[in-house]
C-alpha atoms as a PDB file:
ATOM      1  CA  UNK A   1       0.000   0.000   0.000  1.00  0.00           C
ATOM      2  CA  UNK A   2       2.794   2.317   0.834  1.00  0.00           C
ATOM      3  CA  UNK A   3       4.560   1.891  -2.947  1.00  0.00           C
ATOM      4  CA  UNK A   4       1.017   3.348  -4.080  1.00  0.00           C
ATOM      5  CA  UNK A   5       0.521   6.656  -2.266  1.00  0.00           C
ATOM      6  CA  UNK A   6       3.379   7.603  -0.991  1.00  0.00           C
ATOM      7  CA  UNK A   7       4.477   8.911  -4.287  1.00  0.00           C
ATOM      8  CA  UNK A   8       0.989  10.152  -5.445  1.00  0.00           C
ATOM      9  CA  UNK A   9       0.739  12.355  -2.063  1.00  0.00           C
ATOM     10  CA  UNK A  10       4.859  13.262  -3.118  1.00  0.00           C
ATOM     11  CA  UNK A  11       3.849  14.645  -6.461  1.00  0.00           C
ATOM     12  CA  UNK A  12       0.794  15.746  -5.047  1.00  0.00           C
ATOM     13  CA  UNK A  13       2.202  17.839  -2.765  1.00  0.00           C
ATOM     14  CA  UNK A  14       4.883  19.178  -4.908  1.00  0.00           C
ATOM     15  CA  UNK A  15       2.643  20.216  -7.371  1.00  0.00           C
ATOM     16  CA  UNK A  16       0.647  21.991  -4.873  1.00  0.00           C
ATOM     17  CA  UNK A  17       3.548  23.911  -3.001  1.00  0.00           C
ATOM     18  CA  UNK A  18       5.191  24.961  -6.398  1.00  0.00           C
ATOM     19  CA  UNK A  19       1.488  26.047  -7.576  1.00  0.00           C
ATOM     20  CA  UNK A  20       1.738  28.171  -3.928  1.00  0.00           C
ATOM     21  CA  UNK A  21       5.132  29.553  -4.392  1.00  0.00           C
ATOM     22  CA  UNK A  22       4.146  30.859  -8.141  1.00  0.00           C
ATOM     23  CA  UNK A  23       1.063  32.739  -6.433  1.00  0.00           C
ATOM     24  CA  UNK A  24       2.560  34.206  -3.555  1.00  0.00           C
ATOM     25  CA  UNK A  25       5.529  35.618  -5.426  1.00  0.00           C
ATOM     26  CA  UNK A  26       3.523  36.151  -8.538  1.00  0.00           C
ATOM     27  CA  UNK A  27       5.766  33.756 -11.118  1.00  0.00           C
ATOM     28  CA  UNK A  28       4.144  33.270 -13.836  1.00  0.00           C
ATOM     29  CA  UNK A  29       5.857  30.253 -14.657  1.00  0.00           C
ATOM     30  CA  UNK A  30       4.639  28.100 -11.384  1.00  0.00           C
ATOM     31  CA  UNK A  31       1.272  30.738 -11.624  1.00  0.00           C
ATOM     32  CA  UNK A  32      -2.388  28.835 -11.568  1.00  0.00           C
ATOM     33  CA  UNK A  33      -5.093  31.782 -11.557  1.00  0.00           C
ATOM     34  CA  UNK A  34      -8.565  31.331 -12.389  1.00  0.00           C
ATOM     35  CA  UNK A  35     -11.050  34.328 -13.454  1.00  0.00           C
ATOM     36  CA  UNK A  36     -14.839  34.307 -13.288  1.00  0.00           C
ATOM     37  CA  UNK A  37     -16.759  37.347 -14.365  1.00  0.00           C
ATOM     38  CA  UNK A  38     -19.897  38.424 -15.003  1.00  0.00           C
ATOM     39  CA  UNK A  39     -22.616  36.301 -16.576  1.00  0.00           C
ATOM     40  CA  UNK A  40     -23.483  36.703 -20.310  1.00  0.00           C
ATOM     41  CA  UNK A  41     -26.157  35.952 -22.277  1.00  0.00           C
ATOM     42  CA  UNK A  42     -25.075  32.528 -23.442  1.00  0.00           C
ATOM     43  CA  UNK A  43     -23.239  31.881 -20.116  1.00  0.00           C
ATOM     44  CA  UNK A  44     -20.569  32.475 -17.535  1.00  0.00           C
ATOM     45  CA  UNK A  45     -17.062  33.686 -19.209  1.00  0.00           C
ATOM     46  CA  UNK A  46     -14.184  32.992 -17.523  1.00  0.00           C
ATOM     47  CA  UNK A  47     -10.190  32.392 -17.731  1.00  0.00           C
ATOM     48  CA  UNK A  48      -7.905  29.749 -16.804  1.00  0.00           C
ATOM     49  CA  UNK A  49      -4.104  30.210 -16.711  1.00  0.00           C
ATOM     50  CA  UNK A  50      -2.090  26.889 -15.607  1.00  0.00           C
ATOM     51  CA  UNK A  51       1.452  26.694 -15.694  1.00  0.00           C
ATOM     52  CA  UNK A  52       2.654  22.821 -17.105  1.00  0.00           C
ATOM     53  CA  UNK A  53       5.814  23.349 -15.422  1.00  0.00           C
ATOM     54  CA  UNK A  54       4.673  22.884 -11.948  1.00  0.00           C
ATOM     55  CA  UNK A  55       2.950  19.059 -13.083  1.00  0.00           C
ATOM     56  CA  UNK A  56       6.162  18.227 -14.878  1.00  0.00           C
ATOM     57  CA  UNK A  57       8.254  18.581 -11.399  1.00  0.00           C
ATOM     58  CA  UNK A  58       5.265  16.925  -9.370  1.00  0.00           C
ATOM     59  CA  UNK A  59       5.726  13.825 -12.144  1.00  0.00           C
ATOM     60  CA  UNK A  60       9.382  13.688 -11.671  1.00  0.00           C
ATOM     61  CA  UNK A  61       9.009  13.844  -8.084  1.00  0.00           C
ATOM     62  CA  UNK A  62       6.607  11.209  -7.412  1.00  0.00           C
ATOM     63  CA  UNK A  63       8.858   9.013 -10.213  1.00  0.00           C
ATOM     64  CA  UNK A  64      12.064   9.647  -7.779  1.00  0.00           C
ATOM     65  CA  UNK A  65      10.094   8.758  -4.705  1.00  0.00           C
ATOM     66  CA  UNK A  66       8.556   5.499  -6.291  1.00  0.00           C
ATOM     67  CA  UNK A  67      12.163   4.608  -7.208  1.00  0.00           C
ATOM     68  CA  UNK A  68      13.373   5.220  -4.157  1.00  0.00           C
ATOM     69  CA  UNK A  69      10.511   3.011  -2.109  1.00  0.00           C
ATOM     70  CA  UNK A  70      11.454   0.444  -4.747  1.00  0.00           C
ATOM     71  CA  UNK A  71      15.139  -0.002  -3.670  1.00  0.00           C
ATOM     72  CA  UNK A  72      14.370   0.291   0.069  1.00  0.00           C
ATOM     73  CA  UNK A  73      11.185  -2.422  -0.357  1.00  0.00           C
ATOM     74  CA  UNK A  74      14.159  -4.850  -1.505  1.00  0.00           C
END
């Protein structure tokens, strides 16, 4: 059980605290923002702007800690 999520809660959490550190400092390259406005007439308009590089650290992460867990399960 513990080769399962302890590298999905690693990447998890990465992902998350990179997503965190590109708000609070305003980086757009670790940046996730998310704008709703005013209703139309057809619907709600809104924006999405989500940085990829944040996901491709989380991946490598949780890829280094399932290696890891690997060897040490041996």
């Amino acid at each position: 059980m513990r080769k399962i999520w302890l590298p999905l809660l690693s990447s998890l959490g990465a992902m998350a605290l990179i997503y965190w550190i590109g708000n609070i400092f305003n980086v757009s390259l670790f940046r996730f923002s998310f704008v709703l406005n005013e209703p139309l007439e057809n619907g709600f308009f809104f924006e999405a702007d989500i940085a990829i590089l944040p996901i491709v650290i989380g991946l490598l992460v949780g890829f280094i800690v399932e290696r890891r867990v690997k060897v040490r399960s041996k």
